[in-house]
PDB file of N, CA and C in Angstrom:
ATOM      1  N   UNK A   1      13.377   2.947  13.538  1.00  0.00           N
ATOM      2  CA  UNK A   1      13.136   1.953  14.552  1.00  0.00           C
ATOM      3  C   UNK A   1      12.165   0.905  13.996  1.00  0.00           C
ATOM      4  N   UNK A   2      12.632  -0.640  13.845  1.00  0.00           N
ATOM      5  CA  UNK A   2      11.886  -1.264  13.823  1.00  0.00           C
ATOM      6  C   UNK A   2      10.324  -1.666  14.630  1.00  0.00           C
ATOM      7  N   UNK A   3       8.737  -1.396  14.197  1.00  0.00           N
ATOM      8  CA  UNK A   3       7.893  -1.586  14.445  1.00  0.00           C
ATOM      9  C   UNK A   3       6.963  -2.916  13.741  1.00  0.00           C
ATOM     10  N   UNK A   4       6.730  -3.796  15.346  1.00  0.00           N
ATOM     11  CA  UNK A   4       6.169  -5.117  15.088  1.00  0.00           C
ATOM     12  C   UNK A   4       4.318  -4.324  15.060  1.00  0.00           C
ATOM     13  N   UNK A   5       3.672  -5.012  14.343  1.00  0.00           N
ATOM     14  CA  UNK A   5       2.263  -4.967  14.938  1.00  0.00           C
ATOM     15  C   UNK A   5       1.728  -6.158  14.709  1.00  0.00           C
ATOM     16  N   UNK A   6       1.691  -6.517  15.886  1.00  0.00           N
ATOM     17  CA  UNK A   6       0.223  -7.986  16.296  1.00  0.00           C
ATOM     18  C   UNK A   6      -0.904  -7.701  16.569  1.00  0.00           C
ATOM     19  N   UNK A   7      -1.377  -8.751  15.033  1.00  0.00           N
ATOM     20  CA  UNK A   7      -3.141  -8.240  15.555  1.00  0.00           C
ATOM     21  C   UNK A   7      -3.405  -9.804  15.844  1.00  0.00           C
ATOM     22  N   UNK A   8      -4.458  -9.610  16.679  1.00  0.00           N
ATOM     23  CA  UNK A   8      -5.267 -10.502  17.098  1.00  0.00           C
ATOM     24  C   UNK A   8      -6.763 -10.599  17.345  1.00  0.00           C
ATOM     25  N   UNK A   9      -6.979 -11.598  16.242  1.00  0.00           N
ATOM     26  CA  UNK A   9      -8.567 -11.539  15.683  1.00  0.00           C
ATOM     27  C   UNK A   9      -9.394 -12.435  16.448  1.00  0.00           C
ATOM     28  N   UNK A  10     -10.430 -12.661  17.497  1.00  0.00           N
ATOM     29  CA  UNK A  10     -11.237 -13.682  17.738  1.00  0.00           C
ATOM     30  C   UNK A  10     -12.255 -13.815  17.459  1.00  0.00           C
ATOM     31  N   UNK A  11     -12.247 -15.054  16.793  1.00  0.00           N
ATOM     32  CA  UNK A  11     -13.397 -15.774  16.025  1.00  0.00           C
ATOM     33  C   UNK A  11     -14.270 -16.358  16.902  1.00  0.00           C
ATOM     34  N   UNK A  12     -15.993 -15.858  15.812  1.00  0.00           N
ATOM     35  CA  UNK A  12     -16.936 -16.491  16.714  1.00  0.00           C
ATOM     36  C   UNK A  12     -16.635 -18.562  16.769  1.00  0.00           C
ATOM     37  N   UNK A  13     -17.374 -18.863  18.298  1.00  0.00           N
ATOM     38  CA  UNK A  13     -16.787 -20.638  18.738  1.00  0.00           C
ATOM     39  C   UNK A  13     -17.338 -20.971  17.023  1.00  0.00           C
ATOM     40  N   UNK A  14     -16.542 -21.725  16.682  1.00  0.00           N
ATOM     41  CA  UNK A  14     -16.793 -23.069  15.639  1.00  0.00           C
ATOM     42  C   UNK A  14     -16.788 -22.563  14.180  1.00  0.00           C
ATOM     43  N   UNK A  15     -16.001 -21.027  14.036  1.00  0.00           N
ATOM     44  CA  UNK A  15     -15.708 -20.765  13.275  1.00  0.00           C
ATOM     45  C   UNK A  15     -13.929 -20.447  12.105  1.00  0.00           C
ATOM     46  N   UNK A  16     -13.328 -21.216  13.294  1.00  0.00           N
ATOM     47  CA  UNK A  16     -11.545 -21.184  12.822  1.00  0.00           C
ATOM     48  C   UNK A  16     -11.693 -22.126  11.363  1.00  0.00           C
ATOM     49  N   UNK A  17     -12.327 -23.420  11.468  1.00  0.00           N
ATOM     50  CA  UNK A  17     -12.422 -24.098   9.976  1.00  0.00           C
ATOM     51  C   UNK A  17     -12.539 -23.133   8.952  1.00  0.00           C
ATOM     52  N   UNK A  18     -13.711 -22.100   9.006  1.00  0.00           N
ATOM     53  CA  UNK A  18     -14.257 -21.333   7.864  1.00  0.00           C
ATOM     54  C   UNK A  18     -12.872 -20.522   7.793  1.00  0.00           C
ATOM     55  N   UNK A  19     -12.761 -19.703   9.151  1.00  0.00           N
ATOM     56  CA  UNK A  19     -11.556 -18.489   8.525  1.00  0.00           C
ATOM     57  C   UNK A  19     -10.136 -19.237   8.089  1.00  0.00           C
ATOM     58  N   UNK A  20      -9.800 -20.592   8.242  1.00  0.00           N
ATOM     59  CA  UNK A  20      -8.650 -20.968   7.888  1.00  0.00           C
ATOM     60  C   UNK A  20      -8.508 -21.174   6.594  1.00  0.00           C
ATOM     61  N   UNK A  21      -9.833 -21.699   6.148  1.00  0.00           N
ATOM     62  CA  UNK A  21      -9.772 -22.271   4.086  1.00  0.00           C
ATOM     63  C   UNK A  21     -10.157 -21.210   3.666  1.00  0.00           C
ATOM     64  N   UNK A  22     -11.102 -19.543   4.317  1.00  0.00           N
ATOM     65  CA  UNK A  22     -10.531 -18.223   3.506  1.00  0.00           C
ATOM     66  C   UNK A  22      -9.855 -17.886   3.491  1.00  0.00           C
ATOM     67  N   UNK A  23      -8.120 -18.166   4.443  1.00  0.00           N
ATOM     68  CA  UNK A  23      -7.323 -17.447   4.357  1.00  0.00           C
ATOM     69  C   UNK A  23      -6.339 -18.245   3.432  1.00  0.00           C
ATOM     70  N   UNK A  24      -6.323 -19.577   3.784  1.00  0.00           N
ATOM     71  CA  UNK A  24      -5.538 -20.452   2.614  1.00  0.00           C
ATOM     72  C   UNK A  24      -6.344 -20.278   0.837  1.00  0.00           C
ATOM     73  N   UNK A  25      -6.993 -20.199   1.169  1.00  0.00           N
ATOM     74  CA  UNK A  25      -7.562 -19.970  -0.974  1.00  0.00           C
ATOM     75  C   UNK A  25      -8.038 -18.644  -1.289  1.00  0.00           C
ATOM     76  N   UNK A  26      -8.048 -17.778  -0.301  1.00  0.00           N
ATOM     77  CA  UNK A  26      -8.404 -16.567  -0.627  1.00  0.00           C
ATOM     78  C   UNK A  26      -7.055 -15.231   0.016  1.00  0.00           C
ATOM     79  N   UNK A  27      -7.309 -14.849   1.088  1.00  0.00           N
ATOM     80  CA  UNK A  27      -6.447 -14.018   1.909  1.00  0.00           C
ATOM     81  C   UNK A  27      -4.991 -14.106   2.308  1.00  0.00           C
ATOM     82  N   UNK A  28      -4.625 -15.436   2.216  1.00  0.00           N
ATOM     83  CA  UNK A  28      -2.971 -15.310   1.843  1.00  0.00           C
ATOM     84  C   UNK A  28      -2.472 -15.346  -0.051  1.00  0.00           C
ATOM     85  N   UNK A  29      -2.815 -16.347  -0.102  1.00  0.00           N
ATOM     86  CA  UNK A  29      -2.382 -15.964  -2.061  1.00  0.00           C
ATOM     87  C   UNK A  29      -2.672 -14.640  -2.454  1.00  0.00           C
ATOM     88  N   UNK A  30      -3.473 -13.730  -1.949  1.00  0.00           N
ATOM     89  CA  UNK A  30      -3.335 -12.358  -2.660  1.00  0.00           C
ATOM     90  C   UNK A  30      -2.450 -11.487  -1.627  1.00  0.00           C
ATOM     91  N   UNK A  31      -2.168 -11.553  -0.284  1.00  0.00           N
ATOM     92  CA  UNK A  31      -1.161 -11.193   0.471  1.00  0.00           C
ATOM     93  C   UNK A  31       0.221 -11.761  -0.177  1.00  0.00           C
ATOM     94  N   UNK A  32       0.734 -12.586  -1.021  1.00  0.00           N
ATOM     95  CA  UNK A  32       1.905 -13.496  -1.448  1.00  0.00           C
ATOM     96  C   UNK A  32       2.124 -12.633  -3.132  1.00  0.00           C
ATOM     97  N   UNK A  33       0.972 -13.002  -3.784  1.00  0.00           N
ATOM     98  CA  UNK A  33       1.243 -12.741  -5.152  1.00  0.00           C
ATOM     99  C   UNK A  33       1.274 -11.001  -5.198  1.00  0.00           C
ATOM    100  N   UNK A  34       0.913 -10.345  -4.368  1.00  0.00           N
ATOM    101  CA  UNK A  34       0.898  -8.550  -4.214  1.00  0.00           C
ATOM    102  C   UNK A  34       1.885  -8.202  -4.031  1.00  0.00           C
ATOM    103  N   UNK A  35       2.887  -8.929  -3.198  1.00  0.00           N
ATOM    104  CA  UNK A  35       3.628  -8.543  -2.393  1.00  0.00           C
ATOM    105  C   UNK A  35       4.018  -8.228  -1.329  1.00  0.00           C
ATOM    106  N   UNK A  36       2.520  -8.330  -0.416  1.00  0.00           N
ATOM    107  CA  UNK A  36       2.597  -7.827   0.971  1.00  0.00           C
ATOM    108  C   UNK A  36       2.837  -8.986   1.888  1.00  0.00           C
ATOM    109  N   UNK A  37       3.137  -9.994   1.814  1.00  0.00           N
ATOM    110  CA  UNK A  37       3.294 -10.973   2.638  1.00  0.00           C
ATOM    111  C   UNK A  37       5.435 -10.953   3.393  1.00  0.00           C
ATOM    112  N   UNK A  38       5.566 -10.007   2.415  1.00  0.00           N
ATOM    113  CA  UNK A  38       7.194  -9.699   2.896  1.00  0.00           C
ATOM    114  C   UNK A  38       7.159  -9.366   3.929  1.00  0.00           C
ATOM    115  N   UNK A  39       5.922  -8.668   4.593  1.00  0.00           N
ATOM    116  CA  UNK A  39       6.069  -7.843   5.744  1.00  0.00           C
ATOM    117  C   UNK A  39       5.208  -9.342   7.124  1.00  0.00           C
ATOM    118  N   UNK A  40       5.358 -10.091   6.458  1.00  0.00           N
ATOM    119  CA  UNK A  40       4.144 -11.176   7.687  1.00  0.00           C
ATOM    120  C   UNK A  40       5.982 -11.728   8.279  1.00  0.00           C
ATOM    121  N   UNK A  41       6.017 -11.981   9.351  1.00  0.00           N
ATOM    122  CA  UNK A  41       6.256 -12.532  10.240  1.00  0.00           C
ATOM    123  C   UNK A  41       5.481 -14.297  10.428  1.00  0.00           C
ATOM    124  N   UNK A  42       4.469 -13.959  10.439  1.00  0.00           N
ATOM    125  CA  UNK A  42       3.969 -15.133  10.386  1.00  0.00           C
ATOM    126  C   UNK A  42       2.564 -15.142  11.386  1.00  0.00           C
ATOM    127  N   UNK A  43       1.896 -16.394  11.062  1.00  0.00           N
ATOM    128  CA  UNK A  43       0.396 -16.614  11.308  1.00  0.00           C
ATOM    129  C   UNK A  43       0.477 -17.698  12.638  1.00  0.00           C
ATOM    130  N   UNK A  44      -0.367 -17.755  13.874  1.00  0.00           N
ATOM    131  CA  UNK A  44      -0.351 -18.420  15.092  1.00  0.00           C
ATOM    132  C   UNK A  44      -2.187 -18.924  14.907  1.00  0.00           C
ATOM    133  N   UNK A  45      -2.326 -19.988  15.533  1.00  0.00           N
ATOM    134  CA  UNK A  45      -3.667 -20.028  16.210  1.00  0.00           C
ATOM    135  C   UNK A  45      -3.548 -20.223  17.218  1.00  0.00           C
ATOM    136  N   UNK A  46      -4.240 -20.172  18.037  1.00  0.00           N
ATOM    137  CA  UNK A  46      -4.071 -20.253  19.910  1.00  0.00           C
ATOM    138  C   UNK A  46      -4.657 -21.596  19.935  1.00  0.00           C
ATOM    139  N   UNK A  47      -3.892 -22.007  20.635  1.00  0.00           N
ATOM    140  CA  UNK A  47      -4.619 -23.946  21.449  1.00  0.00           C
ATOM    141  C   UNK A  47      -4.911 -23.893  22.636  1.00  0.00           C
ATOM    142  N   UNK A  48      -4.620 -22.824  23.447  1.00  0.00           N
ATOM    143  CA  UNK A  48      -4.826 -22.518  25.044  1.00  0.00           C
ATOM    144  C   UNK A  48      -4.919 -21.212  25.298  1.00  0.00           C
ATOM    145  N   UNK A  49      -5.463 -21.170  26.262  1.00  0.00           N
ATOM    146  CA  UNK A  49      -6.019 -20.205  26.629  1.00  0.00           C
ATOM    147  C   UNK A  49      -6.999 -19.386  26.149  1.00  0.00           C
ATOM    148  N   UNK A  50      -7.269 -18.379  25.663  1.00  0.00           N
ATOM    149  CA  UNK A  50      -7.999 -17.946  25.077  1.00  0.00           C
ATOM    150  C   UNK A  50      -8.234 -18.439  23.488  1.00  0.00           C
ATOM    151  N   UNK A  51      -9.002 -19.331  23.592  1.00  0.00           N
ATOM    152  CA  UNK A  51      -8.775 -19.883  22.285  1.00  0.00           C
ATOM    153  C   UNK A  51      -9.695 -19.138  20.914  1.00  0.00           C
ATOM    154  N   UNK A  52      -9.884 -19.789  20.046  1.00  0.00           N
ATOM    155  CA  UNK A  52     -10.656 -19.538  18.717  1.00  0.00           C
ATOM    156  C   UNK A  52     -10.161 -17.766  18.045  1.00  0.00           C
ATOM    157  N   UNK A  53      -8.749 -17.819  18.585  1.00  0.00           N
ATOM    158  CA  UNK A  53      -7.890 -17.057  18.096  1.00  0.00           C
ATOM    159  C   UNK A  53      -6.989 -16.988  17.379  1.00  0.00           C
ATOM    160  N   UNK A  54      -6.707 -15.940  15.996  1.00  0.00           N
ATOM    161  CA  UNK A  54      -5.554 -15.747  14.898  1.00  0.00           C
ATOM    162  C   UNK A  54      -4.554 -14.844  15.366  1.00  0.00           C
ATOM    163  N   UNK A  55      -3.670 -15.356  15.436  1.00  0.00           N
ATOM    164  CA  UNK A  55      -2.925 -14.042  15.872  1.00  0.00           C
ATOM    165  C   UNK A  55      -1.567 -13.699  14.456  1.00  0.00           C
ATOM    166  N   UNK A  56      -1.741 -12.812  14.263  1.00  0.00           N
ATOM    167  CA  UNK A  56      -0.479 -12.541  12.982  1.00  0.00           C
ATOM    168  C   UNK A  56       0.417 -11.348  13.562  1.00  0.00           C
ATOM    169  N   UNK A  57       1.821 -11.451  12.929  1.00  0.00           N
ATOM    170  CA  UNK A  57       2.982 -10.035  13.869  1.00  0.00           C
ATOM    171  C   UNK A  57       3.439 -10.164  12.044  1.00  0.00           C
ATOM    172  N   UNK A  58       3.678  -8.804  11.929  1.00  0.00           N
ATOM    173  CA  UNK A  58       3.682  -7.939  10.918  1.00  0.00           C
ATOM    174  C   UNK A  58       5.554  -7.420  11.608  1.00  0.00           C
ATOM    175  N   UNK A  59       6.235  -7.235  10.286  1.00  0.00           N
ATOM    176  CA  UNK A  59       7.237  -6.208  10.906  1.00  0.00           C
ATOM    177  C   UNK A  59       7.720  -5.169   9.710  1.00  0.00           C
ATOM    178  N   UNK A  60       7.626  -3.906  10.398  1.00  0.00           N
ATOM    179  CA  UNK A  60       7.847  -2.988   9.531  1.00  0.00           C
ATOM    180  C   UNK A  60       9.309  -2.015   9.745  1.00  0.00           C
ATOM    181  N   UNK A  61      10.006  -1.566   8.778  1.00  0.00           N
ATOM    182  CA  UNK A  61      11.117  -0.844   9.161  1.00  0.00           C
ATOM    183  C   UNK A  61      10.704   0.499  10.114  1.00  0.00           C
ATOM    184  N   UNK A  62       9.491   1.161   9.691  1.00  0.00           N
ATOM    185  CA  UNK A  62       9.277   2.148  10.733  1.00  0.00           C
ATOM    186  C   UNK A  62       7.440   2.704  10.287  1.00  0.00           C
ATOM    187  N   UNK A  63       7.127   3.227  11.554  1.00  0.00           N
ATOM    188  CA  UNK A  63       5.325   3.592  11.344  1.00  0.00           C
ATOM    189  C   UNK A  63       5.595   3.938  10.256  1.00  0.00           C
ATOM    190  N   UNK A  64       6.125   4.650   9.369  1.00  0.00           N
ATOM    191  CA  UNK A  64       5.878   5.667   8.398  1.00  0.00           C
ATOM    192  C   UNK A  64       5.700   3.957   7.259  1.00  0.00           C
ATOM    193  N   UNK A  65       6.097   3.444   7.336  1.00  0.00           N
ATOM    194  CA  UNK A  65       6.433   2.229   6.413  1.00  0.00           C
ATOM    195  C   UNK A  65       4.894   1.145   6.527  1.00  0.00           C
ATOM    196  N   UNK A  66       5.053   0.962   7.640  1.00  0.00           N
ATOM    197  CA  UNK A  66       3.428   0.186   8.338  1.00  0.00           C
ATOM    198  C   UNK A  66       2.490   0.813   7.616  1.00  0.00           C
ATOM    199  N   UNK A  67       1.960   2.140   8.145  1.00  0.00           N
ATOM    200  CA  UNK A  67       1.262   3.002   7.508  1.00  0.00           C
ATOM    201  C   UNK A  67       0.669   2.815   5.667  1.00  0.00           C
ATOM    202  N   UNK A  68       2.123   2.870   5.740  1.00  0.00           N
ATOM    203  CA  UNK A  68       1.944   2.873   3.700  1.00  0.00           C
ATOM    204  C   UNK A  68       1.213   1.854   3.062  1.00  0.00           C
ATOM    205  N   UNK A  69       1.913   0.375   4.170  1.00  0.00           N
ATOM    206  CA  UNK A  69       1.357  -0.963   3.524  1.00  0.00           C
ATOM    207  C   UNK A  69       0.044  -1.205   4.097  1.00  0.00           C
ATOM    208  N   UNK A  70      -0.337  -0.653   5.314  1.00  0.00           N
ATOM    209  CA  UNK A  70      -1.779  -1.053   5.437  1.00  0.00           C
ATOM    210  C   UNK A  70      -2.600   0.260   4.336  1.00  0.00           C
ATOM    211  N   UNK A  71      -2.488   1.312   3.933  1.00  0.00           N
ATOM    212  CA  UNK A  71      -2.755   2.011   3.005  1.00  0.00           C
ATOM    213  C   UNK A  71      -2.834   1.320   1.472  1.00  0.00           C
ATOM    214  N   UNK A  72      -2.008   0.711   1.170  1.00  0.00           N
ATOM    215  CA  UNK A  72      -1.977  -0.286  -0.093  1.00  0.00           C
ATOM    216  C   UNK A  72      -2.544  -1.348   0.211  1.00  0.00           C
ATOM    217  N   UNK A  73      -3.040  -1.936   1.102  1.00  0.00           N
ATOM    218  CA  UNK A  73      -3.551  -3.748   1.297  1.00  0.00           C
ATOM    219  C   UNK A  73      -4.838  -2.970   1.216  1.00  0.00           C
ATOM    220  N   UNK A  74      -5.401  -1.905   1.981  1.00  0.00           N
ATOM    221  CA  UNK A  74      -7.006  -1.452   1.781  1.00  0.00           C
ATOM    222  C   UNK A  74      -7.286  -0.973   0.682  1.00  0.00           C
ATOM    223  N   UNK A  75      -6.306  -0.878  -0.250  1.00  0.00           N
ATOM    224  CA  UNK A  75      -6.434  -0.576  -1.711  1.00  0.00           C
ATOM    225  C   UNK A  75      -6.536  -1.634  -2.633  1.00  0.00           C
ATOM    226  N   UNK A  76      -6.045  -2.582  -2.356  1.00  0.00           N
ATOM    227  CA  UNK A  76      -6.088  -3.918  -2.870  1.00  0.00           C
ATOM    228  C   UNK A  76      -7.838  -4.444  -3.353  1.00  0.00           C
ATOM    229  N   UNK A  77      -8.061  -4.339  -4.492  1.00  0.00           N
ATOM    230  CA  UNK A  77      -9.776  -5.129  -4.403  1.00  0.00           C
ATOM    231  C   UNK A  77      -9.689  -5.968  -4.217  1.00  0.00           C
ATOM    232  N   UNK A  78      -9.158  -7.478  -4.763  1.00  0.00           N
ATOM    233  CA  UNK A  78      -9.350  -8.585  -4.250  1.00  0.00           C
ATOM    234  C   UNK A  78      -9.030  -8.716  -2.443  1.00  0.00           C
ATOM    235  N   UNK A  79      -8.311  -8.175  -1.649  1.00  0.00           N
ATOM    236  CA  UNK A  79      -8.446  -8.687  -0.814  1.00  0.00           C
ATOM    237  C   UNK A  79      -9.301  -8.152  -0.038  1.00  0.00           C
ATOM    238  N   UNK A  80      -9.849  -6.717  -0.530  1.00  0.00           N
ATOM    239  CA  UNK A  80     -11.094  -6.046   0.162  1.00  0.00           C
ATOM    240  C   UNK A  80     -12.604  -6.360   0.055  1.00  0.00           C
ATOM    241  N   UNK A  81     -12.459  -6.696  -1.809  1.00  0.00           N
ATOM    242  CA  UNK A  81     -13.466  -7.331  -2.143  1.00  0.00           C
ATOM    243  C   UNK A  81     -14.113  -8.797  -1.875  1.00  0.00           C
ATOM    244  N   UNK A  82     -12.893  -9.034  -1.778  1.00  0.00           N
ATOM    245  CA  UNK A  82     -13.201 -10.824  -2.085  1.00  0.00           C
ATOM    246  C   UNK A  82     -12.765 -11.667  -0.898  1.00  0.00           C
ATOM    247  N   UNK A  83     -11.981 -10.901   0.023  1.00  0.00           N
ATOM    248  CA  UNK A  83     -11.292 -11.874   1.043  1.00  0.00           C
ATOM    249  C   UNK A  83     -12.129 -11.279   2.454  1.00  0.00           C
ATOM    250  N   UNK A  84     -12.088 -10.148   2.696  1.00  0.00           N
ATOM    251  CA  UNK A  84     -12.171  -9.105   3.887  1.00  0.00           C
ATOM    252  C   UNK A  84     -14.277  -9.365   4.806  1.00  0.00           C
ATOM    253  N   UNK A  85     -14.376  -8.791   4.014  1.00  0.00           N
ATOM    254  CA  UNK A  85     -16.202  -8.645   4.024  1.00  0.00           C
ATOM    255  C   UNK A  85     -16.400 -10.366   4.355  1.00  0.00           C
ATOM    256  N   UNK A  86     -15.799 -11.507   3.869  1.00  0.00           N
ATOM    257  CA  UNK A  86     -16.544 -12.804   4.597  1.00  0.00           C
ATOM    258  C   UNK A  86     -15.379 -12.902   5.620  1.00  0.00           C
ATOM    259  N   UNK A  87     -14.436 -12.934   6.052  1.00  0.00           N
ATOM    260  CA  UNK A  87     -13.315 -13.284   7.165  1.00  0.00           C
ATOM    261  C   UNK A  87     -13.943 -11.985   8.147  1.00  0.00           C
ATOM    262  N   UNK A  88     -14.458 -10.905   8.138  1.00  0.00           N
ATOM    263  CA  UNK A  88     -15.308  -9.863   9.108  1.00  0.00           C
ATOM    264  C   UNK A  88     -16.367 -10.549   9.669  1.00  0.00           C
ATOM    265  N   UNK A  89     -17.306 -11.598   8.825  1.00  0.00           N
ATOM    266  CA  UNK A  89     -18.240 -11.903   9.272  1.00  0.00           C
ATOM    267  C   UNK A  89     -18.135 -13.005  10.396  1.00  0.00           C
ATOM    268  N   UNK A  90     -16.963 -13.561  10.617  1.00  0.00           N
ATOM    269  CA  UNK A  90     -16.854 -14.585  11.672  1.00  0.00           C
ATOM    270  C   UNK A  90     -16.139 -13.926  12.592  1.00  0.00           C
ATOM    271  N   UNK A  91     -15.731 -12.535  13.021  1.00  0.00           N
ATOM    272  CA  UNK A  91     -15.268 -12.540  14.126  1.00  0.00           C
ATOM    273  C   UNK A  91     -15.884 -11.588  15.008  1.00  0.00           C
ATOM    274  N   UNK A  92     -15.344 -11.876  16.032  1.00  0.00           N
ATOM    275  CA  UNK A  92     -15.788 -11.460  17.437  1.00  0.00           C
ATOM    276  C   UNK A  92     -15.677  -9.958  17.990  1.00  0.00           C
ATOM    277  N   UNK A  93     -13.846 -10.302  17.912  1.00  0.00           N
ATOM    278  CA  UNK A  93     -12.974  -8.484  18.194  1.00  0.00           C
ATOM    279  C   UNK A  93     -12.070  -8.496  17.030  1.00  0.00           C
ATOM    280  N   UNK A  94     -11.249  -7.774  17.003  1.00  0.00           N
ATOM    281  CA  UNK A  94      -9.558  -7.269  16.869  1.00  0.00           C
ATOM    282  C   UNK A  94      -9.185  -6.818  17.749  1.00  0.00           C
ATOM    283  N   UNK A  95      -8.014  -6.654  17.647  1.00  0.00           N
ATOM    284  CA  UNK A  95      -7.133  -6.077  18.881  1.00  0.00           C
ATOM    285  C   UNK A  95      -5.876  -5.786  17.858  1.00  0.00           C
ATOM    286  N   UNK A  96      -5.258  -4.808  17.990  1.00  0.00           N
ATOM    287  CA  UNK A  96      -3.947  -4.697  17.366  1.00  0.00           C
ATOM    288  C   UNK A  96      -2.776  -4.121  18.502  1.00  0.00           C
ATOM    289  N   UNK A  97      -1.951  -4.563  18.538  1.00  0.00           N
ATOM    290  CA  UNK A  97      -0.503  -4.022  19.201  1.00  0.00           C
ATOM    291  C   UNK A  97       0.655  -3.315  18.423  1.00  0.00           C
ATOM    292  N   UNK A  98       1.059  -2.422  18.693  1.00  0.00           N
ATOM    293  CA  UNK A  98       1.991  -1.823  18.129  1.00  0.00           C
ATOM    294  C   UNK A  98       3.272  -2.133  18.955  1.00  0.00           C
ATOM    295  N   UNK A  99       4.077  -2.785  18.802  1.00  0.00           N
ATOM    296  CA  UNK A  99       5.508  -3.271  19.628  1.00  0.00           C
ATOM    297  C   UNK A  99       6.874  -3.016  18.639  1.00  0.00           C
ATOM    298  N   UNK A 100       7.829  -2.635  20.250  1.00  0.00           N
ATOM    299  CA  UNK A 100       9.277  -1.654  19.543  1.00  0.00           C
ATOM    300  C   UNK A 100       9.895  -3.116  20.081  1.00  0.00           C
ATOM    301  N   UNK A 101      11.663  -3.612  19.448  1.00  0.00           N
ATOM    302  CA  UNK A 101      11.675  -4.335  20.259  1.00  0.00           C
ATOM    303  C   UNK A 101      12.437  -3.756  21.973  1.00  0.00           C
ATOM    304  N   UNK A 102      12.900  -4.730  22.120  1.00  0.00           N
ATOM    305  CA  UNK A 102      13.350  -4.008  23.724  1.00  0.00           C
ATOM    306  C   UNK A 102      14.732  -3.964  23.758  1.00  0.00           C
ATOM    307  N   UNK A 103      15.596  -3.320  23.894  1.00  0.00           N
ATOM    308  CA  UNK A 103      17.110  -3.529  23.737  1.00  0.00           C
ATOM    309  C   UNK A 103      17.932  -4.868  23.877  1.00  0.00           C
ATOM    310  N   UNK A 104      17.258  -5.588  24.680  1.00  0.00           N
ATOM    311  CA  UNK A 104      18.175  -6.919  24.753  1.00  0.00           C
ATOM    312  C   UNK A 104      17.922  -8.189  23.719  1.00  0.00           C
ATOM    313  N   UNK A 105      18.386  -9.226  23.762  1.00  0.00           N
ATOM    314  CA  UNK A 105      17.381 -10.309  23.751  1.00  0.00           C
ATOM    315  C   UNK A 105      16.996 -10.268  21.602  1.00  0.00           C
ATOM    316  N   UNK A 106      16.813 -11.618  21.228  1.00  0.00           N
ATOM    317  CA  UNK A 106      16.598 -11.795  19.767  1.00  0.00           C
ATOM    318  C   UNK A 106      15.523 -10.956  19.000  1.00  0.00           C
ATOM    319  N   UNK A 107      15.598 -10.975  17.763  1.00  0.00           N
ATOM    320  CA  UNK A 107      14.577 -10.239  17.233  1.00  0.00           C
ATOM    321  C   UNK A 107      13.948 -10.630  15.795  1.00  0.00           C
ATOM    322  N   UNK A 108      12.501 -11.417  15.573  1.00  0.00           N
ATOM    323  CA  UNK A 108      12.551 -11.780  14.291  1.00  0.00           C
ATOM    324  C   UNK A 108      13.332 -11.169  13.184  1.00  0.00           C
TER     325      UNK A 108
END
């Protein structure tokens, strides 16, 4: 069974500038050149509502698969070392969702 997980990170106010140019020169190029960016779906910022929010949806063929790759990305030094520890320091929460899709209706 295909498993989506959306996380959603909120950043402290007046800090989306900082986490956007760590994730463009730091935290996506080593998500791309590793290999793990096969599994991104893709990257959102919120403009309403709850704002000064990242939201990313991940899709995996099944938990057992999810599992593995967040097991290998925390293995990763550069992105633990070098990306993780300053993109931690600007935020607020996480939140992660684990989503199946629903029988009807499209599916990334």
């Amino acid at each position: 069974m295909i498993v989506y997980e959306m996380r959603t990170y909120t950043l402290q106010v007046g800090k989306m500038a900082e986490a956007v140019k760590l994730y463009t020169e730091i935290g996506y190029p080593v998500l791309e050149r590793d290999g793990f960016a096969q599994h991104l779906v893709g990257y959102w910022q919120a403009d309403t509502g709850t704002i000064n929010q990242l939201v990313h949806l991940w899709k995996f063929a099944s938990d057992d698969e999810r599992r593995a790759f967040w097991a290998r990305l925390y293995g990763n030094k550069d992105f633990i070392e070098n990306f993780a520890p300053k993109l931690r320091g600007l935020l607020v929460s996480q939140e992660v969702k684990l989503l199946t899709s629903a029988p009807w209706g499209p599916r990334p």
